[in-house]
Protein backbone atom coordinates (compact mmCIF):
# COMPACT_ATOMS: atom_id res chain seq x y z
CA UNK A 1 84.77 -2.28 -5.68
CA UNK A 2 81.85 0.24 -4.74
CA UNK A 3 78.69 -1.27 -2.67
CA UNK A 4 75.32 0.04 -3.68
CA UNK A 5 74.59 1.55 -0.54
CA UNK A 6 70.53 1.01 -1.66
CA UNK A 7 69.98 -2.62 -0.21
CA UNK A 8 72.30 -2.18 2.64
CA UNK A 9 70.26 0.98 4.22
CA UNK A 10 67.02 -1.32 3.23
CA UNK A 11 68.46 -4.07 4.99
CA UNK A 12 69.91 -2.61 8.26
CA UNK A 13 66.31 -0.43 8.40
CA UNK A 14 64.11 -3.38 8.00
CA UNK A 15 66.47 -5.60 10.48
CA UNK A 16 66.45 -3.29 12.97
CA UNK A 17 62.45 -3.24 12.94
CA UNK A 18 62.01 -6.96 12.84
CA UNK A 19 64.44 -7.21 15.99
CA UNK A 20 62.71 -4.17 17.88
CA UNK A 21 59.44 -6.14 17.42
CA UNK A 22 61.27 -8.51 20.36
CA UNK A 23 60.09 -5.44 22.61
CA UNK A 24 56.24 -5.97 22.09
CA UNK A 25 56.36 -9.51 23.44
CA UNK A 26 58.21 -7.73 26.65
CA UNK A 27 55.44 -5.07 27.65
CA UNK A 28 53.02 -7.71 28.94
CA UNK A 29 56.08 -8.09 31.53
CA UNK A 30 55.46 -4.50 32.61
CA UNK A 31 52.37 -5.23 34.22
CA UNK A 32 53.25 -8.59 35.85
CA UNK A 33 55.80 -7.30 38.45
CA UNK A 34 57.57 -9.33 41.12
CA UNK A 35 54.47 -11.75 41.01
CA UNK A 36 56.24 -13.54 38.22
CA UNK A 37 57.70 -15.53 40.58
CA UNK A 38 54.26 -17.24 40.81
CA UNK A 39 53.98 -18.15 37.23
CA UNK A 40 57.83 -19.63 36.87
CA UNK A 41 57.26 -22.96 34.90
CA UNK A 42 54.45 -21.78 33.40
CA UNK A 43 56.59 -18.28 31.80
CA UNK A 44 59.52 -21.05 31.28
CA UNK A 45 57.47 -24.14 29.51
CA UNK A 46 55.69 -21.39 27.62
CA UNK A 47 59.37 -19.87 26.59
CA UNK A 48 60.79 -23.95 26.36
CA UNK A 49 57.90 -24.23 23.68
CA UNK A 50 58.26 -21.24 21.62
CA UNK A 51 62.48 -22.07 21.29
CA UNK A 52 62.06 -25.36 20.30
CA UNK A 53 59.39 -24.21 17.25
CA UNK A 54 61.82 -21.42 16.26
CA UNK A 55 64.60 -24.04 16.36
CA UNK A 56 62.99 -26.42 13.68
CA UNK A 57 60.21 -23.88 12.07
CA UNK A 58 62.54 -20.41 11.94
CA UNK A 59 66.11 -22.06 11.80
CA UNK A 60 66.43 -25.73 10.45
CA UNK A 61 63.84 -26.02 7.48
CA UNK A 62 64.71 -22.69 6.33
CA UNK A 63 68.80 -23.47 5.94
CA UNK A 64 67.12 -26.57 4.11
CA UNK A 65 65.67 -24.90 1.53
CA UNK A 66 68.38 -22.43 1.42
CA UNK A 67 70.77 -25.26 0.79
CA UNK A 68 68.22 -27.06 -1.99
CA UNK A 69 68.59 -23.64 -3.84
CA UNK A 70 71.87 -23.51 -3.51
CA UNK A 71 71.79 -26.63 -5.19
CA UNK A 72 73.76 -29.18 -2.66
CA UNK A 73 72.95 -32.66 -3.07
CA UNK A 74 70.26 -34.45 -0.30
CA UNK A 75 73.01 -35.93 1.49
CA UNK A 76 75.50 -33.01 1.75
CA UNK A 77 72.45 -30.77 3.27
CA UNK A 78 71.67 -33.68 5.77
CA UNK A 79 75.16 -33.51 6.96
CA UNK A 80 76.03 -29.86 7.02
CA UNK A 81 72.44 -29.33 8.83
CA UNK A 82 73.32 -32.27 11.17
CA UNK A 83 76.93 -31.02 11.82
CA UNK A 84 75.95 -27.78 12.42
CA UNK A 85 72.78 -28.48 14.74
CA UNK A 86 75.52 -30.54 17.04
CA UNK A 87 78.18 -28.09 17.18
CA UNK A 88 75.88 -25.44 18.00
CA UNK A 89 74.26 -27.60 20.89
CA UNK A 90 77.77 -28.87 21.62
CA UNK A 91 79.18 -25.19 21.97
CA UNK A 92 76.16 -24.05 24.54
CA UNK A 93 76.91 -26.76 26.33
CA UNK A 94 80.67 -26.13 26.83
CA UNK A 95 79.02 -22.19 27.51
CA UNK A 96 77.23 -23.56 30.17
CA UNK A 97 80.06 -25.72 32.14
CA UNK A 98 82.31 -22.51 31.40
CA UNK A 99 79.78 -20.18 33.12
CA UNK A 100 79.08 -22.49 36.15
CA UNK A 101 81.63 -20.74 38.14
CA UNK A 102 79.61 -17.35 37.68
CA UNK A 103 76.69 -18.56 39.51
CA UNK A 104 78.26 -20.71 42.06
CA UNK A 105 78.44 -18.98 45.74
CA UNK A 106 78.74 -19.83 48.82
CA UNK A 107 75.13 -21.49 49.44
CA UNK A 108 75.44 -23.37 46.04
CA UNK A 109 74.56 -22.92 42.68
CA UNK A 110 71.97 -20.36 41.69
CA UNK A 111 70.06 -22.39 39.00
CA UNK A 112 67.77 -19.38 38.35
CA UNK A 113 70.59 -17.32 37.32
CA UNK A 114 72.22 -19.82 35.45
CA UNK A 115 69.53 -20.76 33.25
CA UNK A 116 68.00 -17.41 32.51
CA UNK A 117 71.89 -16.32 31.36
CA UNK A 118 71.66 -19.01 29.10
CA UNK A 119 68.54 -18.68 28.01
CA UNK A 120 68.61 -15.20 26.90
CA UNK A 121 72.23 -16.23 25.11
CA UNK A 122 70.63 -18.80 22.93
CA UNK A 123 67.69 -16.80 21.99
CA UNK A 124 70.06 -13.85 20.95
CA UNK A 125 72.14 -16.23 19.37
CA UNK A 126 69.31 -17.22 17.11
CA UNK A 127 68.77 -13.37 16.03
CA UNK A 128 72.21 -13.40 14.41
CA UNK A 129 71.53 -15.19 11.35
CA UNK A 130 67.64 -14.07 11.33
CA UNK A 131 69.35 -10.58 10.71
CA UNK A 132 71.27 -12.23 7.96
CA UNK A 133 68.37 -13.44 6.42
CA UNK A 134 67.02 -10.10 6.34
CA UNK A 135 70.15 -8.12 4.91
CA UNK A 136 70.39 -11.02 2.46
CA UNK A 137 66.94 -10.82 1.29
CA UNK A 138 67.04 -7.26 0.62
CA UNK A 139 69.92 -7.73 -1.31
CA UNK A 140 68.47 -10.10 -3.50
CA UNK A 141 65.11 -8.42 -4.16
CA UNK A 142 64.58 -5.20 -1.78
CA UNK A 143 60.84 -4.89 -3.28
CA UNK A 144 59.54 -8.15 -2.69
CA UNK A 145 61.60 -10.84 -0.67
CA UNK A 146 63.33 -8.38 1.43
CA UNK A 147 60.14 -6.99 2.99
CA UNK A 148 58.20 -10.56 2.82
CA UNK A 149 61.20 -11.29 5.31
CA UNK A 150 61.25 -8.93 7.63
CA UNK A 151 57.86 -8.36 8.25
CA UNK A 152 57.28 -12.68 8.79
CA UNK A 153 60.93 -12.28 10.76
CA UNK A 154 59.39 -9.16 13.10
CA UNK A 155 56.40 -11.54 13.57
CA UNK A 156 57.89 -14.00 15.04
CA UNK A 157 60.22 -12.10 17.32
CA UNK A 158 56.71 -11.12 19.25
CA UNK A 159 56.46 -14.89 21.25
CA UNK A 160 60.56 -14.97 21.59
CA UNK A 161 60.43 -11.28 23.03
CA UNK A 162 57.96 -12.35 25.35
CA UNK A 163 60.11 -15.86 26.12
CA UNK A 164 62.84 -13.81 27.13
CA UNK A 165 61.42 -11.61 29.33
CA UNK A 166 59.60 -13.99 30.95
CA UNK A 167 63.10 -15.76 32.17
CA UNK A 168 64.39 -11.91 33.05
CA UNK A 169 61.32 -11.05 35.09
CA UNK A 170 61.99 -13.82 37.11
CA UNK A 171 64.75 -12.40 38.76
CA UNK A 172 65.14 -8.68 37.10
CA UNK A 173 62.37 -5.79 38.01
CA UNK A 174 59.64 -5.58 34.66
CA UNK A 175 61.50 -2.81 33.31
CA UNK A 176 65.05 -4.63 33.04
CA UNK A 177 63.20 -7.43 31.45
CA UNK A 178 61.10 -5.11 28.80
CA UNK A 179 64.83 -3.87 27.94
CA UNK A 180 66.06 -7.27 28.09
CA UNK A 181 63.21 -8.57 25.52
CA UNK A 182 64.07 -5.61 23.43
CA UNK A 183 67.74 -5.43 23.50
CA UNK A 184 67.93 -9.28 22.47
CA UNK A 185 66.36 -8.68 18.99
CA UNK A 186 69.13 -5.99 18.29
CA UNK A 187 71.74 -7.81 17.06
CA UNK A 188 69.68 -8.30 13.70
CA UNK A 189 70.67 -4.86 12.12
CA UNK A 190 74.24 -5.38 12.51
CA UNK A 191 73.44 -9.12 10.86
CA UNK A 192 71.23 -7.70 8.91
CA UNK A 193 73.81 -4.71 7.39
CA UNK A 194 76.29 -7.61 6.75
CA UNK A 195 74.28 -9.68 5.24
CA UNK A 196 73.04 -7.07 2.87
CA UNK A 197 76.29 -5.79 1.98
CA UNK A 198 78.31 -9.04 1.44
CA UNK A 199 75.21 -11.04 0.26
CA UNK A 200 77.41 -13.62 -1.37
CA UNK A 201 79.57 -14.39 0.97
CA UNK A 202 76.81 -14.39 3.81
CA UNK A 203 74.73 -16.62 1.60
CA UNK A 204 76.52 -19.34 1.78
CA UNK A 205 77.17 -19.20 5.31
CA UNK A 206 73.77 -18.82 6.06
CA UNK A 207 72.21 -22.06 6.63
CA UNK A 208 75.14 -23.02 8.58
CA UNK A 209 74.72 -19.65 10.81
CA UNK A 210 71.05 -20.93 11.23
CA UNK A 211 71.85 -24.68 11.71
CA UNK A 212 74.03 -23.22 14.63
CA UNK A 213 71.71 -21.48 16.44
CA UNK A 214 68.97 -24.33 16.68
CA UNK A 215 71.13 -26.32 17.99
CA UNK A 216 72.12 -23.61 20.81
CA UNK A 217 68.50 -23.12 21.50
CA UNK A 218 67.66 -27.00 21.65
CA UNK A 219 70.55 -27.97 24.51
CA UNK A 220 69.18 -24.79 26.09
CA UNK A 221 65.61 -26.61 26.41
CA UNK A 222 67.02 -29.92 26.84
CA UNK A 223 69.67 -28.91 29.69
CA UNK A 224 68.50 -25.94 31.35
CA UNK A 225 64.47 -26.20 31.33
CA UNK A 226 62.96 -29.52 30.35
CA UNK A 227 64.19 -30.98 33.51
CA UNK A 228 62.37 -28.66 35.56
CA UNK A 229 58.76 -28.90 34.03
CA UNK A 230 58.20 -31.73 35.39
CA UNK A 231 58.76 -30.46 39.40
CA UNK A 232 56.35 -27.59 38.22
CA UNK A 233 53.02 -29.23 37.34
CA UNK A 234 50.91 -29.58 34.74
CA UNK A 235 50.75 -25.45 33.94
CA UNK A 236 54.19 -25.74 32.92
CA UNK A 237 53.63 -28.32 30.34
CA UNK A 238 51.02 -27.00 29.14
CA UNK A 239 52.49 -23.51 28.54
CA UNK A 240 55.35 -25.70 27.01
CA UNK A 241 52.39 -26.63 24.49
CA UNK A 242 51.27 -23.36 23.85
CA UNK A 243 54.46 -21.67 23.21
CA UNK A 244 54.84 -24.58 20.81
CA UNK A 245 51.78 -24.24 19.09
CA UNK A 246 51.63 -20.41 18.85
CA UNK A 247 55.02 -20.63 17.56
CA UNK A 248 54.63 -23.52 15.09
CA UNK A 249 51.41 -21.44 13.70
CA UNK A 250 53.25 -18.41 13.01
CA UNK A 251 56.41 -19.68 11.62
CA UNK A 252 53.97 -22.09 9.23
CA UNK A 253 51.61 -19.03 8.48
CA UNK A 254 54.53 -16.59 7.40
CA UNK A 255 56.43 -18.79 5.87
């Protein structure tokens, strides 16, 4: 069987743009330096905020209306999208007991470490199936949907660019977390090639593939950051705030 090459180049192109836009949220980290220390729960709330809009906004009602057009019944797309959420949470908890061991020394457990590797996991988890989206989109309609997409898709990856740097920089020099920001939205053309090329298959394994990676990026918040805010003020909370309302706004606005 012989692939239209068309989409798939449109897809993998587009993808890889929406996922390199993760690197303009990290230049602000450029100019911050070691003092981001300073600003901890406010860079974490604000990054807290923006994952748990993305989870609902970005990943859950989308693989809701994907499964209404796919035309499963109310109750089937409640349980897949609950099922899903909870094995996805379930399975970055189990990540984070497995890695505990990593980041245990001698003088205890580095907590920084730990929850900045797991951070920056669930946010490039969540790029998997936002590459999908992409590559599936241009497969279906590479004038219109495809680009509508990407460009809401590249949008987006601005505040989680910026949410991941913000955990690097506060242990990595503002360079490593610029690449870090950028190298986390670059599993979306290889997602995004996929899902153009076996659009299909991928399409039905999409709102699952989404489903999965809010729930990753919720027991992130809820395990690894949440408990902290509180020791850290009221900055952090309200950063929480803001990264939930800047991201709420955007994922609204661009549908």
């Amino acid at each position: 069987m012989s692939i239209d090459l068309s989409p798939v180049l449109a897809g993998t192109t587009a993808s890889l743009l929406a996922g390199a836009a993760t690197g303009l949220g990290g230049l602000p980290l450029l100019g911050i330096g070691r003092s981001a220390l300073r600003y901890q729960g406010a860079m974490l709330g604000f990054a807290a905020g923006v994952m748990l809009a993305a989870s609902f906004f970005s990943l859950i009602v989308p693989a809701v209306g994907i499964l209404d057009r796919q035309g499963v019944g109310s109750w089937p797309a409640a349980g897949t999208v609950a099922v899903a959420v909870l094995v996805g949470g379930l399975l970055l908890l189990a990540l984070s007991r497995f890695s505990l061991e990593r980041f245990t020394t001698a003088e205890g457990l580095d907590r920084i470490g730990h929850r900045i590797w797991l951070l920056v996991a669930a946010i490039t988890l969540h790029n998997a199936p936002e590459g999908l989206a992409v590559g599936v989109s241009f497969a279906r309609d590479a004038g219109g949907e495809g680009y509508a997409t990407a460009l809401g898709i590249g949008i987006q990856n601005i505040p989680e660019g910026f949410a991941v740097g913000s955990a690097l920089a506060l242990r990595y020099p503002p360079i490593w977390a610029f690449a870090g920001a950028l190298a986390s939205g670059l599993v979306e053309p290889v997602f995004g090639a996929l899902g153009a090329a076996l659009v299909h298959r991928y399409a039905m394994l999409l709102p699952i593939a989404l489903c999965l990676a809010a729930g990753a990026m919720i027991s992130v918040v809820m395990d690894q950051i949440a408990p902290e805010l509180g020791e850290d003020g009221q900055s952090a909370q309200a950063s929480l705030l803001v990264g939930l309302a800047v991201m709420t706004c955007l994922d609204i606005a661009l549908g």
